[in-house]
PDB file of N, CA and C in Angstrom:
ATOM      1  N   UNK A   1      -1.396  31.353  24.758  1.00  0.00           N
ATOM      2  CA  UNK A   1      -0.692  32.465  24.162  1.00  0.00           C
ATOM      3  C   UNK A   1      -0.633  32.252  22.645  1.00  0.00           C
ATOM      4  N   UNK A   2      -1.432  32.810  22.032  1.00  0.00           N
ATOM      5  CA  UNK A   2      -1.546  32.910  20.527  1.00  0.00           C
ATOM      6  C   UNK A   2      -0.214  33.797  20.024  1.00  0.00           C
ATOM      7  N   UNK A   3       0.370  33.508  18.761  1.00  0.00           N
ATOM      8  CA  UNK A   3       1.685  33.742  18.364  1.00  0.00           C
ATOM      9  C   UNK A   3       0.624  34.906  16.865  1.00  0.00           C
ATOM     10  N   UNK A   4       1.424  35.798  16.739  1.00  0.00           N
ATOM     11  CA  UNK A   4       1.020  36.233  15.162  1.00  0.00           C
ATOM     12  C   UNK A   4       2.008  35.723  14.073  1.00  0.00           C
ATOM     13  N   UNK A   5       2.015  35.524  13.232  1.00  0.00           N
ATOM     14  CA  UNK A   5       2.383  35.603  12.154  1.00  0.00           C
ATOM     15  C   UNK A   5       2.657  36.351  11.250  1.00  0.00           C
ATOM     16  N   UNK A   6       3.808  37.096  10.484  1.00  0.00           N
ATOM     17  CA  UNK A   6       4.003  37.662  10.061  1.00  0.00           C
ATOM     18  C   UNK A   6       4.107  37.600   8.313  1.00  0.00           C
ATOM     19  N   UNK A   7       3.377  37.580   7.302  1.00  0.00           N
ATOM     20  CA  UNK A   7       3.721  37.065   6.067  1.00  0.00           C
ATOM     21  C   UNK A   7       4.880  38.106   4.909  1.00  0.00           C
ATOM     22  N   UNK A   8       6.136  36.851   5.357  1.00  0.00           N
ATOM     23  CA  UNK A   8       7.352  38.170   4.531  1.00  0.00           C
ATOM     24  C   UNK A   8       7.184  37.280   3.157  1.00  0.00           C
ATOM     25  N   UNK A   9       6.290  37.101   2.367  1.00  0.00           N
ATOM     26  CA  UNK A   9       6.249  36.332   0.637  1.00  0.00           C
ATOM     27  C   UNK A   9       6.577  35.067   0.534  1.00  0.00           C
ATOM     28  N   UNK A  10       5.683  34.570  -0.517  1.00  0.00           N
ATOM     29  CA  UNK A  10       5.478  33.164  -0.935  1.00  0.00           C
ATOM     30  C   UNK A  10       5.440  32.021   0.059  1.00  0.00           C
ATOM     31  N   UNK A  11       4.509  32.229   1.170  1.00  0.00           N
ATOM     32  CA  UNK A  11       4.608  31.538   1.864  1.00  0.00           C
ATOM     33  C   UNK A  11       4.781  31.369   3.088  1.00  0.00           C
ATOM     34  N   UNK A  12       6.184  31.764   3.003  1.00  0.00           N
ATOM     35  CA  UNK A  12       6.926  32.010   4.179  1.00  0.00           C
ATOM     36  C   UNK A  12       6.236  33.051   5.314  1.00  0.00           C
ATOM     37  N   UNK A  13       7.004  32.385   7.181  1.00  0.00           N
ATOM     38  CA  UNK A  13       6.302  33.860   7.980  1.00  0.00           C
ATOM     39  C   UNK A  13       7.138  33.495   9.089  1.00  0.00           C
ATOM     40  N   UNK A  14       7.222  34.757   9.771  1.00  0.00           N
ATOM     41  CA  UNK A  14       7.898  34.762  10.742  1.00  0.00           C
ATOM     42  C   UNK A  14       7.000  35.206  12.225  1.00  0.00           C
ATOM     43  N   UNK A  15       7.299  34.812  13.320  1.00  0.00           N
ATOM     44  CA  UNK A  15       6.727  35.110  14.229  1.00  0.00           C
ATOM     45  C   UNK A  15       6.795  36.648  15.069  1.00  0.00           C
ATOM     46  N   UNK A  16       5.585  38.005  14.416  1.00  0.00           N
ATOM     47  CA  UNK A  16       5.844  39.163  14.357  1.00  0.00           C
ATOM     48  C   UNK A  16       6.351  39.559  15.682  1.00  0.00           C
ATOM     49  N   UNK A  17       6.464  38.999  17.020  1.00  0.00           N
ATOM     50  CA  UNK A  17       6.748  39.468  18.312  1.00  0.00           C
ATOM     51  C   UNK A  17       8.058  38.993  18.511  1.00  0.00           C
ATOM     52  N   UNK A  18       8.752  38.495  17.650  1.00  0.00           N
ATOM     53  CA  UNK A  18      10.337  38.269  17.755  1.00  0.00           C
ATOM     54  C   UNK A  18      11.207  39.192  16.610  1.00  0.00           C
ATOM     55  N   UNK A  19      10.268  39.901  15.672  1.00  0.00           N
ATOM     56  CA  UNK A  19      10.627  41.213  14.786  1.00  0.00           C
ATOM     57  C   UNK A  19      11.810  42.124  15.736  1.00  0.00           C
ATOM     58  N   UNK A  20      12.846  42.273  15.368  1.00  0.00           N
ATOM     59  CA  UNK A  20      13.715  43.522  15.977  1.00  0.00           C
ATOM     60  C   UNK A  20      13.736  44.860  14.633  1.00  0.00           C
ATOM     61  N   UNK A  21      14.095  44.158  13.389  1.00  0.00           N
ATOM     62  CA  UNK A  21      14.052  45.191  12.521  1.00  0.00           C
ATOM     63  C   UNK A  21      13.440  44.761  11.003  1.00  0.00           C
ATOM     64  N   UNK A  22      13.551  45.489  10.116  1.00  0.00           N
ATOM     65  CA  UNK A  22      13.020  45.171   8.792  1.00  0.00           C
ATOM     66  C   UNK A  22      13.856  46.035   8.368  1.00  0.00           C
ATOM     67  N   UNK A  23      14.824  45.874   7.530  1.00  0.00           N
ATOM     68  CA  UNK A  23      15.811  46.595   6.831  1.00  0.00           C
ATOM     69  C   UNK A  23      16.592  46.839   5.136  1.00  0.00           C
ATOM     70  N   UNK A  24      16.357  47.400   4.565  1.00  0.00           N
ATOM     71  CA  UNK A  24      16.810  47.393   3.190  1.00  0.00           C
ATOM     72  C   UNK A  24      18.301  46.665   2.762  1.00  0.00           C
ATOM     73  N   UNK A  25      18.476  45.836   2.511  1.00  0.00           N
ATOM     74  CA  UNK A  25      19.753  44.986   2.252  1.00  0.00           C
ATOM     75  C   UNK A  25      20.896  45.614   1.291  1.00  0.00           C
ATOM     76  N   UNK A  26      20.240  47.145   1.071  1.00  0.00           N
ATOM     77  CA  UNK A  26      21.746  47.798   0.240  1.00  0.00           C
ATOM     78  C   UNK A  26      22.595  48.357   0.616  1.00  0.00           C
ATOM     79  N   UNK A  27      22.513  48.426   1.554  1.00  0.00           N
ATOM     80  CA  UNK A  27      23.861  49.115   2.072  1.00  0.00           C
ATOM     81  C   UNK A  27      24.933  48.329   2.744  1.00  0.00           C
ATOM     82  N   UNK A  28      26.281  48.696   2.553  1.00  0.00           N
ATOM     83  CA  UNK A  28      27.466  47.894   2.965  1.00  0.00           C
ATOM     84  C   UNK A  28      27.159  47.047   4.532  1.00  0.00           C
ATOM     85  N   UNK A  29      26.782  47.774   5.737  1.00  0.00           N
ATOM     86  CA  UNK A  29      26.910  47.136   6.832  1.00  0.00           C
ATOM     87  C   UNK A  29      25.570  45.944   6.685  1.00  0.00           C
ATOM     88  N   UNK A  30      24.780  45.880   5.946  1.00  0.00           N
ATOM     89  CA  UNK A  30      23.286  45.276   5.803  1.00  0.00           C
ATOM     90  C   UNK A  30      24.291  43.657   5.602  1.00  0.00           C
ATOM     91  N   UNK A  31      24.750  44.027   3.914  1.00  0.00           N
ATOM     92  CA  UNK A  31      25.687  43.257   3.361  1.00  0.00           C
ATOM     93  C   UNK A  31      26.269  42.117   4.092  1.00  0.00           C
ATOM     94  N   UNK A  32      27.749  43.294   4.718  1.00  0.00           N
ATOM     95  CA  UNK A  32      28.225  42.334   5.868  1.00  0.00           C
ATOM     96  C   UNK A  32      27.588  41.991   7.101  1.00  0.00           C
ATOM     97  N   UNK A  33      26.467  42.012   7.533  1.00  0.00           N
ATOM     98  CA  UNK A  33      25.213  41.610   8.386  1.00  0.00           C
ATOM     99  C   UNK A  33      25.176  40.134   8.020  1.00  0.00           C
ATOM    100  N   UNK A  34      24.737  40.596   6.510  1.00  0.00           N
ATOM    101  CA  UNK A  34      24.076  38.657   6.242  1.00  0.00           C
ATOM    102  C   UNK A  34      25.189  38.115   5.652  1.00  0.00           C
ATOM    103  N   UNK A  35      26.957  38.322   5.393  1.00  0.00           N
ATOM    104  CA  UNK A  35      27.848  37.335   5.502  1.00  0.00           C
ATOM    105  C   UNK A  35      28.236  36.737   6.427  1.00  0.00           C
ATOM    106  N   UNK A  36      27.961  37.768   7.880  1.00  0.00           N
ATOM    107  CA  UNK A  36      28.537  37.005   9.457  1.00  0.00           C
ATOM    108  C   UNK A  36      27.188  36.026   9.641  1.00  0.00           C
ATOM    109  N   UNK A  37      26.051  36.254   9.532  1.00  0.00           N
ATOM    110  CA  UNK A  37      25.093  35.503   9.673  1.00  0.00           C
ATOM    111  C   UNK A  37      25.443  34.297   9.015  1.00  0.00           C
ATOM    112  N   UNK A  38      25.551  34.201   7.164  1.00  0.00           N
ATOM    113  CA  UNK A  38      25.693  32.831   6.998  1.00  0.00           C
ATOM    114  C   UNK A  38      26.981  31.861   7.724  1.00  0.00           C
ATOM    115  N   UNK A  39      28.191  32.984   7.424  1.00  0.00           N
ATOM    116  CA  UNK A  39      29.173  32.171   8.358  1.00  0.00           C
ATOM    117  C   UNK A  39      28.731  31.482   9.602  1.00  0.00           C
ATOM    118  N   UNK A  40      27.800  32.311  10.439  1.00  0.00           N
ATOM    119  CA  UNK A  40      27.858  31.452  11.940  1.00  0.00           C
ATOM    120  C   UNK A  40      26.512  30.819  12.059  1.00  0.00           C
ATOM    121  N   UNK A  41      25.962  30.360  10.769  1.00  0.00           N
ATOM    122  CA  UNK A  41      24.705  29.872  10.185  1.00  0.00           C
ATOM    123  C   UNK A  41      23.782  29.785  11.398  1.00  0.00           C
ATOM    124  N   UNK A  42      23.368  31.456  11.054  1.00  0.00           N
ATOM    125  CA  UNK A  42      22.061  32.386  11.574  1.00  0.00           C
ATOM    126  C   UNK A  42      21.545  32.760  10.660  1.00  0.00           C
ATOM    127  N   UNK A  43      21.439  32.576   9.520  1.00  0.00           N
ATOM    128  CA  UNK A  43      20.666  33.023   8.101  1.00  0.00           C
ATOM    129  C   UNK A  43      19.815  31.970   7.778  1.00  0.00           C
ATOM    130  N   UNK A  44      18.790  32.568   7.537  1.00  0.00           N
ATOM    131  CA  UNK A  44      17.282  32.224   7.727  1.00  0.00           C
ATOM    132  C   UNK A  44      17.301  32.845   5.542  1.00  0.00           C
ATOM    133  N   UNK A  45      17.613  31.743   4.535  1.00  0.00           N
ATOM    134  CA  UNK A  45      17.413  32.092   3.063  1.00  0.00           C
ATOM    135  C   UNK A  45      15.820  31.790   2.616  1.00  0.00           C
ATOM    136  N   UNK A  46      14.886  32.623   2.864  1.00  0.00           N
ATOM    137  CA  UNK A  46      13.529  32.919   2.512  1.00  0.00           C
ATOM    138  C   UNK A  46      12.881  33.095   1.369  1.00  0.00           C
ATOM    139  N   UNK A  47      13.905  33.419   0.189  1.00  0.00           N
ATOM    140  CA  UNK A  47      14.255  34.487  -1.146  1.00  0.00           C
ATOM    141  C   UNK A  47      13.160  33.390  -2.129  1.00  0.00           C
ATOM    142  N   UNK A  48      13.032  32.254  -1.878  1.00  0.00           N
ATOM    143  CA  UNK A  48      12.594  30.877  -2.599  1.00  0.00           C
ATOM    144  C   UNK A  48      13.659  31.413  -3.963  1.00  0.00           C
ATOM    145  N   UNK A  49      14.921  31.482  -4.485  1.00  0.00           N
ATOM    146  CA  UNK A  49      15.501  32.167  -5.418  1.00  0.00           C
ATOM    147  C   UNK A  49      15.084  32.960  -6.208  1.00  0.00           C
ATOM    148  N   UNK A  50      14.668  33.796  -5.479  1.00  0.00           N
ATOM    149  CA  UNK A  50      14.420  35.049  -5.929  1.00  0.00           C
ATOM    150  C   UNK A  50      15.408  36.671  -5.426  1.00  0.00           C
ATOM    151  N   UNK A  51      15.809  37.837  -6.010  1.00  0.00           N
ATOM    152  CA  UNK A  51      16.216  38.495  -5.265  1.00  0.00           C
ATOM    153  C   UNK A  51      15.889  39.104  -3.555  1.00  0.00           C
ATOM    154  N   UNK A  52      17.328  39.542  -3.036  1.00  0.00           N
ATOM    155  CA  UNK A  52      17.252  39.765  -1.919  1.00  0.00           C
ATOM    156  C   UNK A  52      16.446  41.181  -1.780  1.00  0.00           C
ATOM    157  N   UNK A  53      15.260  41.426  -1.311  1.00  0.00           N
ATOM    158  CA  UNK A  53      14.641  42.691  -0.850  1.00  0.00           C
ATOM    159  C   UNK A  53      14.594  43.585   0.131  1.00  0.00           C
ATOM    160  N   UNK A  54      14.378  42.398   1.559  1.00  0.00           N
ATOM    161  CA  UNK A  54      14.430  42.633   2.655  1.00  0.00           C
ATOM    162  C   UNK A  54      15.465  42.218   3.306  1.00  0.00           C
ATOM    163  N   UNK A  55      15.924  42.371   4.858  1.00  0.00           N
ATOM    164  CA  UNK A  55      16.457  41.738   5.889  1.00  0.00           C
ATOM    165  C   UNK A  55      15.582  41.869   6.950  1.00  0.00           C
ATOM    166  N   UNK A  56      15.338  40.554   7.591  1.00  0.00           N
ATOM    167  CA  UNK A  56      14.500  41.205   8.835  1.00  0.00           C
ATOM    168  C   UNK A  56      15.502  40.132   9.709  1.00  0.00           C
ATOM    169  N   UNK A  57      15.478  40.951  10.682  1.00  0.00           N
ATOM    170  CA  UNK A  57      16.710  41.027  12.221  1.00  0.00           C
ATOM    171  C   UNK A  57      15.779  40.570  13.335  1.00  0.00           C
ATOM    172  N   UNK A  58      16.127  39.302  14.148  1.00  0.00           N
ATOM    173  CA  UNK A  58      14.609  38.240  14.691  1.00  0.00           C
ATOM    174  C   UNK A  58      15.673  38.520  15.974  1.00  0.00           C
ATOM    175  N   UNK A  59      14.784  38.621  17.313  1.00  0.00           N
ATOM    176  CA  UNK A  59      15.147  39.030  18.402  1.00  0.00           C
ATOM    177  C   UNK A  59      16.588  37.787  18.913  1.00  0.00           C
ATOM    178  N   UNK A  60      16.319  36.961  18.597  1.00  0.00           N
ATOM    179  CA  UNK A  60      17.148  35.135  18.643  1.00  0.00           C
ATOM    180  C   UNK A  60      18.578  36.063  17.759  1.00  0.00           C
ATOM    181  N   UNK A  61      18.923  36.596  17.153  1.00  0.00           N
ATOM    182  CA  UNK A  61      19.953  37.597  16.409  1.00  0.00           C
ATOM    183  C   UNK A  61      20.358  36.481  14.807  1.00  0.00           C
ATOM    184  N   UNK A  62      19.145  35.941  14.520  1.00  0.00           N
ATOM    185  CA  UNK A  62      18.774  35.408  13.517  1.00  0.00           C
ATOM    186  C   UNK A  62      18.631  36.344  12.423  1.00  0.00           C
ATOM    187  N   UNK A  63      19.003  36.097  11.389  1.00  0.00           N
ATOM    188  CA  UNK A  63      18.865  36.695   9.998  1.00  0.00           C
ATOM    189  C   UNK A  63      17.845  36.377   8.864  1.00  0.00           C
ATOM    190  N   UNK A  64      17.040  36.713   8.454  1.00  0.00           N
ATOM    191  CA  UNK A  64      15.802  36.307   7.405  1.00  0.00           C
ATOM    192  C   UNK A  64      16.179  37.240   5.859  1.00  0.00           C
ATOM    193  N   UNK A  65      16.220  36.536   5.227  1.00  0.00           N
ATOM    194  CA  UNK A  65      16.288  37.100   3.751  1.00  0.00           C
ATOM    195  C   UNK A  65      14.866  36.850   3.049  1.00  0.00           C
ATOM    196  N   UNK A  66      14.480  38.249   2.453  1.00  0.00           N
ATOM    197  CA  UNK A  66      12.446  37.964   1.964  1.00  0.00           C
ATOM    198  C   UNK A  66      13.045  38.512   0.780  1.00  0.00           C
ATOM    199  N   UNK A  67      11.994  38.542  -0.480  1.00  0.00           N
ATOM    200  CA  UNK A  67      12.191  38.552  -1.330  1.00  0.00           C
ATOM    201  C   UNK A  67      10.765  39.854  -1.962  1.00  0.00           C
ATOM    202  N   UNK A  68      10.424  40.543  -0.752  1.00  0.00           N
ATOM    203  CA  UNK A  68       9.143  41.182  -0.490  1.00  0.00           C
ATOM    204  C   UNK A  68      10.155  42.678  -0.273  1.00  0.00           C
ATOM    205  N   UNK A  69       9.562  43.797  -0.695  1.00  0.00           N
ATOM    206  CA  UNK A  69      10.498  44.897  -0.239  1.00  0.00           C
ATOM    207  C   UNK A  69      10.017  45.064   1.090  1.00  0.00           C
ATOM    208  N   UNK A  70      11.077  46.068   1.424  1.00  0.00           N
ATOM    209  CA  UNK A  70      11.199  45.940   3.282  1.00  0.00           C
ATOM    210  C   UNK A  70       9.885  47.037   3.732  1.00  0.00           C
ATOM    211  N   UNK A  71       9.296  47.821   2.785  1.00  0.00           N
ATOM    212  CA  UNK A  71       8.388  48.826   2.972  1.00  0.00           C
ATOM    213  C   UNK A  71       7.039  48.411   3.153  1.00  0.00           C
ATOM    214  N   UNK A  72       6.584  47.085   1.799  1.00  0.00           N
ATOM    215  CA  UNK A  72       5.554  46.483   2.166  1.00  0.00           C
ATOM    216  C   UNK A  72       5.358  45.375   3.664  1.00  0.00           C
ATOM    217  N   UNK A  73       6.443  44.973   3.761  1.00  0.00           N
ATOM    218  CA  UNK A  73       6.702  44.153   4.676  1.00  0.00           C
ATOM    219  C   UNK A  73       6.480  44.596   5.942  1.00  0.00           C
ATOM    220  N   UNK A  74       6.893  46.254   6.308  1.00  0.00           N
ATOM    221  CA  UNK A  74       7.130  47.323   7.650  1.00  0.00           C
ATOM    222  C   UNK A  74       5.325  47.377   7.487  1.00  0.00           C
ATOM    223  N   UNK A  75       4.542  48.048   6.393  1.00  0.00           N
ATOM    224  CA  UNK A  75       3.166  47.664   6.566  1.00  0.00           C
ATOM    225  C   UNK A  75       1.951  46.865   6.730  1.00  0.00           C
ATOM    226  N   UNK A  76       2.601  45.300   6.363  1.00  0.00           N
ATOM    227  CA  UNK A  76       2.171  44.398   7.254  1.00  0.00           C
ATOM    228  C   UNK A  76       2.430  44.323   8.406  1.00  0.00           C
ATOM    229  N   UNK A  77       3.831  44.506   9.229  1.00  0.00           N
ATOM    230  CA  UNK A  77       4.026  44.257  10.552  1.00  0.00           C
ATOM    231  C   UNK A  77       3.292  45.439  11.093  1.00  0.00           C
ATOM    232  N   UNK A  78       2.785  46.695   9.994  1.00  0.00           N
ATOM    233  CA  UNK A  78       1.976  48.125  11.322  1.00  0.00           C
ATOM    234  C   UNK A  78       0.786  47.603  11.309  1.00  0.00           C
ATOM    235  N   UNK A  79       0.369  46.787  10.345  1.00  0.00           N
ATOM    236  CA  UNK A  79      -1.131  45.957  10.140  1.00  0.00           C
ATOM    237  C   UNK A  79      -1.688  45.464  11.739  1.00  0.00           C
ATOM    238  N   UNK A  80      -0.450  44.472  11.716  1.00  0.00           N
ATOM    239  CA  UNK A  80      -0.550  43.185  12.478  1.00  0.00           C
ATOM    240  C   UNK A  80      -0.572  43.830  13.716  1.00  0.00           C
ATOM    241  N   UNK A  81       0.505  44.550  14.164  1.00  0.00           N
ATOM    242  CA  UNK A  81       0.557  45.197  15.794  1.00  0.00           C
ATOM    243  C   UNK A  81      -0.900  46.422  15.836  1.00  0.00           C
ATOM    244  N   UNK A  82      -1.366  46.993  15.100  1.00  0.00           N
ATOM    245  CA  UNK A  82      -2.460  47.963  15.508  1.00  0.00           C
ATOM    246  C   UNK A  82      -3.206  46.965  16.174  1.00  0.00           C
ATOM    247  N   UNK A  83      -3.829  45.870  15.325  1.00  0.00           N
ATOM    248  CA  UNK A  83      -4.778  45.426  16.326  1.00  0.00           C
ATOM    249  C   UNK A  83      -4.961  44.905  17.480  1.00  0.00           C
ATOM    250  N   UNK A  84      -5.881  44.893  18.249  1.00  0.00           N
ATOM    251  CA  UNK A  84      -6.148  44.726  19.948  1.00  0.00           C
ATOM    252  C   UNK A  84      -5.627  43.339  19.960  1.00  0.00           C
TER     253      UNK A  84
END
């Protein structure tokens, strides 16, 4: 069982078949998303210190912070799933 890979910037990747969402981090509930995450340290900090762009939401109810906007990121993951 081959795994894909997902490349959310500089490096970093996540495994695209455990993807639940890809989400814009501005809005209030996004926010408090990734404060309960670090509290119950489920935050996955990806950013290499750089700003926050993305959130992507990992089926495990894991939290990922990318530093890639969430739009380019949604078109790699339509990349990755089209193919056979």
């Amino acid at each position: 069982m081959e795994q894909t890979l997902l490349n959310i910037g500089f490096g970093s990747t996540v495994v695209a078949d455990r993807v639940v969402a890809i989400v814009s981090p501005n809005s209030a509930p996004m926010k408090r998303l990734k404060d309960e995450a670090r509290e119950e340290k489920r935050l996955v900090d990806a950013t290499h210190g750089r700003r926050t762009r993305s959130i992507i939401i990992m089926d495990s109810n894991h939290i990922v912070l990318s530093a890639i906007q969430a739009e380019t990121i949604s078109q790699r993951f339509s990349t990755l799933t089209e193919q056979p």
